[in-house]
C-alpha atoms as a PDB file:
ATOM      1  CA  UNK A   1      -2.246   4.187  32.882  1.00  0.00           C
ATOM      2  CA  UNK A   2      -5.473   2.577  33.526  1.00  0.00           C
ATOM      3  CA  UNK A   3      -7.798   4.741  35.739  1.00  0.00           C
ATOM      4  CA  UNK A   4     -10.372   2.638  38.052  1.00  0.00           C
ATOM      5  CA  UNK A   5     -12.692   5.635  39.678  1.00  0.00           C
ATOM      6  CA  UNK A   6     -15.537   4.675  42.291  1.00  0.00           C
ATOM      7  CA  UNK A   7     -18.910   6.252  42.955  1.00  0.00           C
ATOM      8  CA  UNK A   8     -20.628   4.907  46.214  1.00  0.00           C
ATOM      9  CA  UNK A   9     -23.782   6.188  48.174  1.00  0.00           C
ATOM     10  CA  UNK A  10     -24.452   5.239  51.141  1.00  0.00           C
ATOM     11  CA  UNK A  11     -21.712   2.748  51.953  1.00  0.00           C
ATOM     12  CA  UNK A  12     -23.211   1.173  48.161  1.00  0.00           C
ATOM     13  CA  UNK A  13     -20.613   1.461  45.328  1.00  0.00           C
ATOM     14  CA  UNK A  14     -23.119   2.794  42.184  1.00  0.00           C
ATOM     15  CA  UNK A  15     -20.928   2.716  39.399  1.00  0.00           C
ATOM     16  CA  UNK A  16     -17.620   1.887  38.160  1.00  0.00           C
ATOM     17  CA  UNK A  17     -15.799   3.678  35.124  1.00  0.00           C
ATOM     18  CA  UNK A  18     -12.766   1.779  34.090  1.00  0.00           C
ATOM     19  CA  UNK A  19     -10.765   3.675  31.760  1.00  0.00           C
ATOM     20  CA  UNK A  20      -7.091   3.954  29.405  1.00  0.00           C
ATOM     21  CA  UNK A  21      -4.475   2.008  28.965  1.00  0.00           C
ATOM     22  CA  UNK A  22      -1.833   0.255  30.605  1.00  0.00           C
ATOM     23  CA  UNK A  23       1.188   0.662  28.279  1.00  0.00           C
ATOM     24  CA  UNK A  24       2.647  -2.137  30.108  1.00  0.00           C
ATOM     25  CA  UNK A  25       3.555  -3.751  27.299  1.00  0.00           C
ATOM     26  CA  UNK A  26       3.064  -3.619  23.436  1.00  0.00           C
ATOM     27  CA  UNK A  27      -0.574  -4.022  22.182  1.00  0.00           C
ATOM     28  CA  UNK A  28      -1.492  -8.181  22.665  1.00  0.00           C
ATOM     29  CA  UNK A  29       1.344  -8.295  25.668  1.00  0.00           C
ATOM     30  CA  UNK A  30       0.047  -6.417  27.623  1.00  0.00           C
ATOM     31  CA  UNK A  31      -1.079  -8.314  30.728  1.00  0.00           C
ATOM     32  CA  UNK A  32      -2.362  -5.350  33.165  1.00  0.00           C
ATOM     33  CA  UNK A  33      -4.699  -5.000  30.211  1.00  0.00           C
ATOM     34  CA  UNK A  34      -5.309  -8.137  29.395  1.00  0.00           C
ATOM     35  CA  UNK A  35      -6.134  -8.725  33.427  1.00  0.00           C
ATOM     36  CA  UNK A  36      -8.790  -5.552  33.746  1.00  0.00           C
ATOM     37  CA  UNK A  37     -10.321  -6.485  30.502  1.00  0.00           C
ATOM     38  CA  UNK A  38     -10.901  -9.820  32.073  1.00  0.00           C
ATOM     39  CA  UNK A  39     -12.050  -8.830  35.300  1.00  0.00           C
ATOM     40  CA  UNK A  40     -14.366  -6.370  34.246  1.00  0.00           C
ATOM     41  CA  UNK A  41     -15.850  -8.486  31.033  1.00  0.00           C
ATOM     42  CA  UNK A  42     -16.508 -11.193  33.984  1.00  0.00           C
ATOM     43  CA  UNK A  43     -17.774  -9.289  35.989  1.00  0.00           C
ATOM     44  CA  UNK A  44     -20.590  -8.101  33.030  1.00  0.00           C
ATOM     45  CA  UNK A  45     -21.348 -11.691  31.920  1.00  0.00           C
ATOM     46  CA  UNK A  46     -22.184 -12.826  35.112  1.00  0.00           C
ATOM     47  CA  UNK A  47     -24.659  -9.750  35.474  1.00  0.00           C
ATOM     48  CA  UNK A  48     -25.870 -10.877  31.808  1.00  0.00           C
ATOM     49  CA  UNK A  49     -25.975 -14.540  33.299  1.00  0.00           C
ATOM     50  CA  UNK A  50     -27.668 -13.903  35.857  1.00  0.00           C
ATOM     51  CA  UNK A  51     -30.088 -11.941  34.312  1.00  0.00           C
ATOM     52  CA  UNK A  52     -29.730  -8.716  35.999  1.00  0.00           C
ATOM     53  CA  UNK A  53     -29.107  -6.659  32.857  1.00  0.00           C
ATOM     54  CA  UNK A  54     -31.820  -4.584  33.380  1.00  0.00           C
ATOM     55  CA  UNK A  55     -30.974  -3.486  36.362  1.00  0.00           C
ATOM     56  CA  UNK A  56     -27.412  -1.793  35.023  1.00  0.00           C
ATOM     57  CA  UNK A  57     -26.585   0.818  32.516  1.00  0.00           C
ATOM     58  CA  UNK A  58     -23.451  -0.549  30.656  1.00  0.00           C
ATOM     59  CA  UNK A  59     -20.947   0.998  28.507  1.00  0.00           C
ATOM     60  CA  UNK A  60     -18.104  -1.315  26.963  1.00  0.00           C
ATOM     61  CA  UNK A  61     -15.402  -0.037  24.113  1.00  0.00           C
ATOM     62  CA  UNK A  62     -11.763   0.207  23.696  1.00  0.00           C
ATOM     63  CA  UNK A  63     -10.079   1.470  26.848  1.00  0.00           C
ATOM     64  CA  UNK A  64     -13.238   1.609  27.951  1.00  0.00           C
ATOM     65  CA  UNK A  65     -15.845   0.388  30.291  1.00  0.00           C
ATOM     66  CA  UNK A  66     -18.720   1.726  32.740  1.00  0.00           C
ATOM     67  CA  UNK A  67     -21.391  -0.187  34.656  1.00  0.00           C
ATOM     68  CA  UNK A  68     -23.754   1.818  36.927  1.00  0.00           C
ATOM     69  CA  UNK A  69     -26.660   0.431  39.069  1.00  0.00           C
ATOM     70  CA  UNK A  70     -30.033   2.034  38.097  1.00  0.00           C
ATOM     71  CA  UNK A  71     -31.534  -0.192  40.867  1.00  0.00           C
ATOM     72  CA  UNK A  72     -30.102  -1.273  44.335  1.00  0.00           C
ATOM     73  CA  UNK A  73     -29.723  -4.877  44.275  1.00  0.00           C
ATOM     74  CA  UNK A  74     -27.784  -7.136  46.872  1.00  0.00           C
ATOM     75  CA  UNK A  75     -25.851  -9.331  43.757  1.00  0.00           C
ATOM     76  CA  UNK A  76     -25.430  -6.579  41.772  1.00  0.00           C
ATOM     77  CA  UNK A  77     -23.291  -5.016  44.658  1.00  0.00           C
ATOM     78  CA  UNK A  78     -21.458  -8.235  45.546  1.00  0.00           C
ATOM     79  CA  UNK A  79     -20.811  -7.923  42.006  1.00  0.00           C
ATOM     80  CA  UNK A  80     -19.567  -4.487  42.259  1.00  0.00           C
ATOM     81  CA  UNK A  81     -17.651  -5.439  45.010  1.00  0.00           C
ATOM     82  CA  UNK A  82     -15.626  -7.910  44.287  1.00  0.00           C
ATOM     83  CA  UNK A  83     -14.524  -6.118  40.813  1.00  0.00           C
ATOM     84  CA  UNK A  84     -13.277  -3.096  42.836  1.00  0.00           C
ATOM     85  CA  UNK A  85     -11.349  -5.586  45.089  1.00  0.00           C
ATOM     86  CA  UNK A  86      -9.992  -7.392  41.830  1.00  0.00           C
ATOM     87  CA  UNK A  87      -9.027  -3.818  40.530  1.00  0.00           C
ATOM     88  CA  UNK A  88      -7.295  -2.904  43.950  1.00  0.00           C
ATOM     89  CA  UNK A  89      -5.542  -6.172  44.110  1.00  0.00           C
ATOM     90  CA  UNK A  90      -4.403  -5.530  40.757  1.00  0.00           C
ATOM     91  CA  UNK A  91      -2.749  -1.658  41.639  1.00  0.00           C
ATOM     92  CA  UNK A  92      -1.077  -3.238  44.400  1.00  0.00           C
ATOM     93  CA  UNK A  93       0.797  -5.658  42.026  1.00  0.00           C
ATOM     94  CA  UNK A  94       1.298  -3.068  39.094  1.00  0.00           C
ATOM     95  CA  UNK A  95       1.252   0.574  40.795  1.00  0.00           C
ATOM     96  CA  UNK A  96       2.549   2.257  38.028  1.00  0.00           C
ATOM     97  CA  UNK A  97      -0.091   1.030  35.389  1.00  0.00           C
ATOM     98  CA  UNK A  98      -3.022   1.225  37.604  1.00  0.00           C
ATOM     99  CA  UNK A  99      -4.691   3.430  39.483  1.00  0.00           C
ATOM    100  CA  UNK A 100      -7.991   3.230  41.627  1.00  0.00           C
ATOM    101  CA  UNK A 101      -9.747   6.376  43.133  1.00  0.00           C
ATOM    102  CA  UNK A 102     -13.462   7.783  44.684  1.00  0.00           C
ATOM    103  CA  UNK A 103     -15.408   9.697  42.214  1.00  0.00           C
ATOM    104  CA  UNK A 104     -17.724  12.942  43.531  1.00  0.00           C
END
């Protein structure tokens, strides 16, 4: 199961930890994974486009990804955002491969 988990302050998600897998189908099949690894790489190159890297610590490896804000900014948490509505959208539509929760 993929794991979404949320850390917000002040009404302000912070970071977003994205981990596991989906086991929806074999490895190169699988489309929950295919989906999250999309959303969140997008997500990441549009911070990279944008040229707000600085502003993020991120961590990207198999089954594996982590973006947290080292500085408040209001794209960055558009950004931010929109991923965790992507990410809920996608437990709605595969509930027993996903799963998004608060962290702290």
């Amino acid at each position: 199961m993929i794991t979404a988990k949320y850390l917000s302050k002040d009404g302000q998600i912070k970071k977003i930890t994205v981990s596991g897998h989906a086991n929806y189908k074999k490895s190169g099949q699988d489309i929950v994974c295919a989906a999250v690894s999309a959303a969140t790489l997008v997500t990441a190159n549009a911070i990279e486009h944008l040229g707000l890297n600085h502003l993020i610590d991120l961590t990207v490896d198999d089954g594996y990804f982590k973006i947290e804000l080292k500085e408040d900014n209001s794209i960055l948490h558009a950004l931010l955002e929109n991923l965790k509505y992507t990410l809920t959208d996608f437990e709605k539509q595969y509930p027993k491969y996903m799963k998004n929760q608060k962290e702290g």
